[in-house]
Protein backbone atom coordinates (compact mmCIF):
# COMPACT_ATOMS: atom_id res chain seq x y z
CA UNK A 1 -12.58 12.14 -6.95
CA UNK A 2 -9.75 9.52 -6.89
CA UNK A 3 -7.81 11.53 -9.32
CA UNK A 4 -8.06 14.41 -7.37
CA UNK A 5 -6.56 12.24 -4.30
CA UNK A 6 -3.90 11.75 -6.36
CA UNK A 7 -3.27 15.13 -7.62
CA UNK A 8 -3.56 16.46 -3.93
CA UNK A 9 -1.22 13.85 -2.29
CA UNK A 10 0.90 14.42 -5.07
CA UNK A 11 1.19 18.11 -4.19
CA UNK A 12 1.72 17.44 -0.97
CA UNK A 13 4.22 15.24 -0.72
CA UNK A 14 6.41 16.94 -3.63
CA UNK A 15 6.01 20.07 -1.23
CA UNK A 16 7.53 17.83 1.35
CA UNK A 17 10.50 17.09 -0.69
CA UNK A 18 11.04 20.60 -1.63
CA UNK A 19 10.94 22.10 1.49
CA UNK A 20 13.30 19.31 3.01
CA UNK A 21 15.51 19.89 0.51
CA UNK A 22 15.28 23.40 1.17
CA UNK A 23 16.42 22.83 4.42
CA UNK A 24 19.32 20.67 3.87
CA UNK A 25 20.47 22.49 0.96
CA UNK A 26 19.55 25.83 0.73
CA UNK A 27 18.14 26.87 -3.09
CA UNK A 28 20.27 23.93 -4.89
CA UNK A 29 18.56 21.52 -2.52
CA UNK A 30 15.31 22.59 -3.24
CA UNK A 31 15.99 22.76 -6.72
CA UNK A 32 17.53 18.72 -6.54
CA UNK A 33 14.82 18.01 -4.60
CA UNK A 34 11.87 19.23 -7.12
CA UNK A 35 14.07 17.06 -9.61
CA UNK A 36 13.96 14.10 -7.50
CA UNK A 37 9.97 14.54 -7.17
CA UNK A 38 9.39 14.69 -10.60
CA UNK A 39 11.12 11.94 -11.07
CA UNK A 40 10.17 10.06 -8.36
CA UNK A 41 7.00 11.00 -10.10
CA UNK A 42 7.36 9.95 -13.45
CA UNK A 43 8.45 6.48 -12.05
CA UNK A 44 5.09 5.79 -9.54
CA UNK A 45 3.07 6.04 -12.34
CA UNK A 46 4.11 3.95 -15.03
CA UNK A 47 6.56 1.82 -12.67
CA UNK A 48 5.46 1.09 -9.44
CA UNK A 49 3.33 -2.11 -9.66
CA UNK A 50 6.56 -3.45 -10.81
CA UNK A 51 8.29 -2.03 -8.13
CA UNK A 52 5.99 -3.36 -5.49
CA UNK A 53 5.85 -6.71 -7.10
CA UNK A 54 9.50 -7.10 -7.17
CA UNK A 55 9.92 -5.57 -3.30
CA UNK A 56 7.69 -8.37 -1.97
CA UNK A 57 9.70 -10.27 -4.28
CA UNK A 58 6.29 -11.76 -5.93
CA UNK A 59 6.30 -14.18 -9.01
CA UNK A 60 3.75 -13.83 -11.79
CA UNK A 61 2.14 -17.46 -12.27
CA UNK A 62 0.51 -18.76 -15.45
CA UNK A 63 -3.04 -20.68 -15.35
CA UNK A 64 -1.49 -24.45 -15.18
CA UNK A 65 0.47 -23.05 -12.50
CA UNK A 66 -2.38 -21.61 -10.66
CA UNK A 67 -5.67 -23.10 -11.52
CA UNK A 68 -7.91 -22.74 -8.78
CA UNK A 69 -6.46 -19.24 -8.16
CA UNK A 70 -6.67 -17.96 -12.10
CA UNK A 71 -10.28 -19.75 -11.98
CA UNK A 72 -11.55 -17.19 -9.38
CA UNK A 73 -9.93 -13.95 -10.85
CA UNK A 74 -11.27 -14.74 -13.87
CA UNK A 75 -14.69 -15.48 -12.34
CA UNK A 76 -14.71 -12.24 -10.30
CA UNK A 77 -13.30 -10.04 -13.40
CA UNK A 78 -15.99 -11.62 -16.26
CA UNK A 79 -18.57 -10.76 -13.04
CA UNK A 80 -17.10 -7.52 -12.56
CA UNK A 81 -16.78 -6.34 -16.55
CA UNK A 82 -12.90 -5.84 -16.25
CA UNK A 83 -9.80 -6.94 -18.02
CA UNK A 84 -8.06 -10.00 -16.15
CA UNK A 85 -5.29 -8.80 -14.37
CA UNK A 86 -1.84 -10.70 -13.65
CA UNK A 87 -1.65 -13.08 -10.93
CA UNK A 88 1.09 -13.56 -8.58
CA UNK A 89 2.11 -15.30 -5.69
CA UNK A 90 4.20 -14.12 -2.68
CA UNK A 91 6.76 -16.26 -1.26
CA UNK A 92 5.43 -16.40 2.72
CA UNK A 93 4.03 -18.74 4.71
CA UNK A 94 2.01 -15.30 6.15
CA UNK A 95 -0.96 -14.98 4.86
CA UNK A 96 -2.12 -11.66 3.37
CA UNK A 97 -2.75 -10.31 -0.16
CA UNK A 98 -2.84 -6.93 -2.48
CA UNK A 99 -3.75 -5.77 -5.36
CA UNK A 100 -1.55 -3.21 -7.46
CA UNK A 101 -2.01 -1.21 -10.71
CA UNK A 102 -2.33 2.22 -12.05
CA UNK A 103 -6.05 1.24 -13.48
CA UNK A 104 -7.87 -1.99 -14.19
CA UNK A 105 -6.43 -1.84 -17.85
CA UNK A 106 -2.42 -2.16 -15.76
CA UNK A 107 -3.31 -4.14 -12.68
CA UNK A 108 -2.24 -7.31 -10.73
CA UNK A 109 -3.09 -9.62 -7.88
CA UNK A 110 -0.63 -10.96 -5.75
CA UNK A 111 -1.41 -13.18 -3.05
CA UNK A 112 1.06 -14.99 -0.53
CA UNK A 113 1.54 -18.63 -0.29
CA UNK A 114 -0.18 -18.75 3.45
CA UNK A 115 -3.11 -17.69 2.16
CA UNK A 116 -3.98 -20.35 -0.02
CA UNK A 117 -3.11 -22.83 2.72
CA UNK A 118 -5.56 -21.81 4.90
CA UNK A 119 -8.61 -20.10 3.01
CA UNK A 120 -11.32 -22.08 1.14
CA UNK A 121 -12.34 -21.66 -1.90
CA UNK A 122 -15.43 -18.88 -0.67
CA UNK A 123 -13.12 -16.93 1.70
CA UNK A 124 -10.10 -16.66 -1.01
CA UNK A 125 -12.66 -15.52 -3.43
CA UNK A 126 -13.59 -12.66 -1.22
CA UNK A 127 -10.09 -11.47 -0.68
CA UNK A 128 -9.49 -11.30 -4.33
CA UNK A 129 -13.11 -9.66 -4.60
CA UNK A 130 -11.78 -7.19 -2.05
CA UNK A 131 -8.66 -6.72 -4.28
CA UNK A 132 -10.48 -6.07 -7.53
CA UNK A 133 -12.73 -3.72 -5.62
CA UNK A 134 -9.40 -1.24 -4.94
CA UNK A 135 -8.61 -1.58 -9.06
CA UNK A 136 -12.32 -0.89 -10.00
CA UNK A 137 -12.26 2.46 -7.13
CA UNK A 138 -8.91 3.29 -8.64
CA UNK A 139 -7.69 3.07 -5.12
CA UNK A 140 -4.64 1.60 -6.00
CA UNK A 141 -3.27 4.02 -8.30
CA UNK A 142 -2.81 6.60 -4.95
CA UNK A 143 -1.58 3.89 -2.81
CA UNK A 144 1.27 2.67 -5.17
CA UNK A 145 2.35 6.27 -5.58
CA UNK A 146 2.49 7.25 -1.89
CA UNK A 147 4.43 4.46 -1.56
CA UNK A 148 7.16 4.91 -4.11
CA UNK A 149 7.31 9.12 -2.74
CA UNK A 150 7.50 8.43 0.56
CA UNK A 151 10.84 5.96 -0.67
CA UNK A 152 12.38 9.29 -1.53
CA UNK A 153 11.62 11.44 1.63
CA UNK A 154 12.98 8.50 3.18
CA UNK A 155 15.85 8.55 1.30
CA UNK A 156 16.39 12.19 1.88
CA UNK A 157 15.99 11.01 6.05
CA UNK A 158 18.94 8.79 5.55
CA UNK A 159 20.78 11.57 3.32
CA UNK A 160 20.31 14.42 6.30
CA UNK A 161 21.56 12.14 8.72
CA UNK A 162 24.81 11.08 7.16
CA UNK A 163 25.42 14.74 6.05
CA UNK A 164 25.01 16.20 9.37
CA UNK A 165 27.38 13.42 10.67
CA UNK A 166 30.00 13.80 8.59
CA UNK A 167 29.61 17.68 8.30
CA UNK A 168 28.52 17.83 4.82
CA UNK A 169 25.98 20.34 3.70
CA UNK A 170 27.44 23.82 4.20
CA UNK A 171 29.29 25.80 6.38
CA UNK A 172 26.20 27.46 8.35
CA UNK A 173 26.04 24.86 11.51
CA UNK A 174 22.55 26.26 12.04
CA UNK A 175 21.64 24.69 8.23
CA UNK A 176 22.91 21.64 9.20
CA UNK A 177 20.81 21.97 12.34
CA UNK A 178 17.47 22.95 10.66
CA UNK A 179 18.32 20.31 7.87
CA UNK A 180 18.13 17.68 10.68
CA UNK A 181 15.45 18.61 12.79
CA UNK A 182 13.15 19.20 9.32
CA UNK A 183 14.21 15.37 8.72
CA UNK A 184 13.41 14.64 12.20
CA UNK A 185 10.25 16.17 11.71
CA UNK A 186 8.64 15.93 8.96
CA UNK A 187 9.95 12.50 7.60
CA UNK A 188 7.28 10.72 10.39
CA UNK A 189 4.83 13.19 9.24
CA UNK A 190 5.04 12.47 5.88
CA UNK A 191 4.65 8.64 6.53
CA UNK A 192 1.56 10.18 8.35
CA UNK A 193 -0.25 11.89 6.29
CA UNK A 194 0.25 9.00 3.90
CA UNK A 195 -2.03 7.05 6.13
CA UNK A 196 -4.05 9.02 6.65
CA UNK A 197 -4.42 10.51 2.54
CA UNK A 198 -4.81 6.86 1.95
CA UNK A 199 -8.43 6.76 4.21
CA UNK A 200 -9.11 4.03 5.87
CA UNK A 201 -12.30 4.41 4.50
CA UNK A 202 -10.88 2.76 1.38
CA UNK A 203 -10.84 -0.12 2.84
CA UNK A 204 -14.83 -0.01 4.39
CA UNK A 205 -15.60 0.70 0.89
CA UNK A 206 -13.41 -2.26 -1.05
CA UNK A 207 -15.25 -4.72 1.34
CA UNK A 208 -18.00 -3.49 0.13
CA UNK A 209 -17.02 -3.70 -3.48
CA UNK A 210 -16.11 -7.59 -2.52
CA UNK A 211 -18.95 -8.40 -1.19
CA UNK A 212 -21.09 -7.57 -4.22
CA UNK A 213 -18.81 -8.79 -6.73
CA UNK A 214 -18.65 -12.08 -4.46
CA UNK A 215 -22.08 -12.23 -3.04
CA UNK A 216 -20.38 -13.74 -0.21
CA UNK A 217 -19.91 -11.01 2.63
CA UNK A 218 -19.73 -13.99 5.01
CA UNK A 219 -16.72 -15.75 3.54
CA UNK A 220 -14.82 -12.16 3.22
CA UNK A 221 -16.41 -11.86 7.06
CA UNK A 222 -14.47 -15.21 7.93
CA UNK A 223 -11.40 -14.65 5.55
CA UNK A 224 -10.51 -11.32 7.67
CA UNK A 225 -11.10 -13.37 11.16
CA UNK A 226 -8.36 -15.87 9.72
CA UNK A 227 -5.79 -13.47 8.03
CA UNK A 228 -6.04 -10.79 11.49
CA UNK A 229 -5.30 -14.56 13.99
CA UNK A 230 -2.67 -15.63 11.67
CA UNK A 231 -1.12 -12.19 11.17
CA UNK A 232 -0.84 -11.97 14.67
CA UNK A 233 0.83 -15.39 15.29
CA UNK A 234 3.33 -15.48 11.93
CA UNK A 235 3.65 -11.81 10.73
CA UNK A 236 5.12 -11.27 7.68
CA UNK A 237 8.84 -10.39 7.67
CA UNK A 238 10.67 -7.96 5.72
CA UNK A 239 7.83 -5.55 5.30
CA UNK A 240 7.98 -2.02 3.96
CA UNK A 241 6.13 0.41 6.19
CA UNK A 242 5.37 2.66 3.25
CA UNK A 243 3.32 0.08 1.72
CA UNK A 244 1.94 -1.96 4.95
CA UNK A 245 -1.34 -0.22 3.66
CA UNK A 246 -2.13 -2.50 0.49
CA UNK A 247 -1.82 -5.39 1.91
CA UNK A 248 -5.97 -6.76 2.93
CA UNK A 249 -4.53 -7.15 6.60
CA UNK A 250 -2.30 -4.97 8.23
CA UNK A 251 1.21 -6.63 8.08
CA UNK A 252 3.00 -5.04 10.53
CA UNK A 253 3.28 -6.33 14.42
CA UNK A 254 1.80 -3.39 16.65
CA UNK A 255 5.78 -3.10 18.36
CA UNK A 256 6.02 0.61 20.56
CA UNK A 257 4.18 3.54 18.79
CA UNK A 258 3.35 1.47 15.62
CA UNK A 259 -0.25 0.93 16.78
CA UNK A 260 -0.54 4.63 17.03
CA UNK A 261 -0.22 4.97 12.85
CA UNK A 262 -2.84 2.49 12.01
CA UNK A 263 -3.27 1.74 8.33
CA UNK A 264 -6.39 -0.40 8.16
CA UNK A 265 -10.15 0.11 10.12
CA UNK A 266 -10.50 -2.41 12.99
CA UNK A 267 -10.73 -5.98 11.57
CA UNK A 268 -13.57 -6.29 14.24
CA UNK A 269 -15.14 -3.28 12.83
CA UNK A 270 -14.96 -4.28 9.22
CA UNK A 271 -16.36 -8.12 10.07
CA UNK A 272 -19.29 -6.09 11.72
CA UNK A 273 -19.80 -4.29 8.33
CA UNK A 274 -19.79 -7.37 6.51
CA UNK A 275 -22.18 -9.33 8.95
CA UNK A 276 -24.46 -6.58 9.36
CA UNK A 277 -24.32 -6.13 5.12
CA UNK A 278 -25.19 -10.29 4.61
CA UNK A 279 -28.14 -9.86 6.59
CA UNK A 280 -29.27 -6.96 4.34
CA UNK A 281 -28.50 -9.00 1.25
């Protein structure tokens, strides 16, 4: 089912491209634009762990380095039946964490410096159980993707607007028209239906995952409680909006109509879900 997420957002968002470019540049656009999405592609696949690693500009740590943390990945993944992945750690005081990879075989951890300041050793073990849930559901091979594709509709966002400003793009003003408003348009949409392809049912279902490879729903109950107050208070700078939706904890301050694109569940909900799961276990 995951892979046929992927094939579908895929799809969808090289349709996007195409029809953008369309707009901008007749045929030729289109035909740059299909070039661009296979590319684009070619390079989420095979590439963009690295690329997300190196955005957030995370640094791969080695087990004397990292002891307590490599201790617990290692625990979950001998638990879980899956290869160890990489571990890194993010540069912020902010705590948060993700978990990237095309499939458990290619994946890595990163976690940011705040959040090994203020979890224990139970509530950082649920987080990372929550992590390795998303490589076991092959969740992260769609979110890494949507991420890297929505970089180029972007990019063709910024490229409309610069043409239309400094007349480029044709000698039809009503091209150069249409070529803006489908920017206008569809670029939000298309960070939309990201969100929304990437369900935020994914992340119902990784706490899940976390809890049973854990068996501590109650420390990933408490872990959440922590990482939503502290998001709040200290939220993480520099973040890319395409991938605010890996993260455990939604990065990004709710500022105007931000709140209205949500790309995690209620943290309220999901502590209810954990709570109500403990007392089942």
């Amino acid at each position: 089912m995951n892979y046929l997420k992927t094939a579908v957002l895929l799809a969808t968002l090289t349709a996007v491209l195409i029809l953008v470019g369309g707009a901008i540049g007749g045929r030729n656009g289109a035909v740059i634009a299909f070039v661009l999405a296979l590319a684009m592609n070619f390079i989420s696949y095979w590439y963009s762990d690295k690329i997300v690693l190196r955005m957030y500009r995370a640094k791969e740590v080695s087990e004397s380095e990292a002891p307590k943390l490599y201790s617990i990945v290692r625990g979950l993944t001998q638990r879980i039946g899956m290869p160890m992945p990489t571990v890194h750690i993010i540069p912020t005081d902010t705590p948060n964490a993700f978990a990237t990879g095309r499939n458990p075989d290619h994946a890595a951890v990163a976690v940011t410096q705040g959040i090994r300041d203020i979890l224990n050793s139970d509530e950082l073990e649920g987080v990372l159980a929550h992590e390795l849930a998303h490589v076991v559901h092959r969740d992260i091979l769609i979110s890494t993707v949507a991420a890297t594709i929505a970089g180029a509709i972007t990019i063709l966002a910024y490229m409309a607007r610069w043409a239309t400003i400094f007349g480029i793009g044709g000698r039809d003003e009503n091209n150069n028209i249409i070529g803006v408003l489908a920017m206008a348009i569809l670029a939000p949409i298309a960070a939309a239906m990201i969100q929304l392809a990437i369900s935020r049912s994914r992340e119902y279902h990784a706490d899940e995952g976390g809890a049973e490879f854990s068996k501590k729903p109650l420390a990933l109950a408490s872990a959440l409680e922590k990482l939503e107050d502290y998001s709040k208070r200290r939220p993480m700078q520099r973040v890319n909006t395409s991938t605010a939706h890996m993260f455990i904890v939604n990065p990004l301050t709710k500022q105007g109509l931000a709140g209205l694109f949500r790309t995690h569940p209620s943290t309220s909900d999901r502590i209810k879900r954990l709570r109500e799961m403990a007392r089942s276990m």
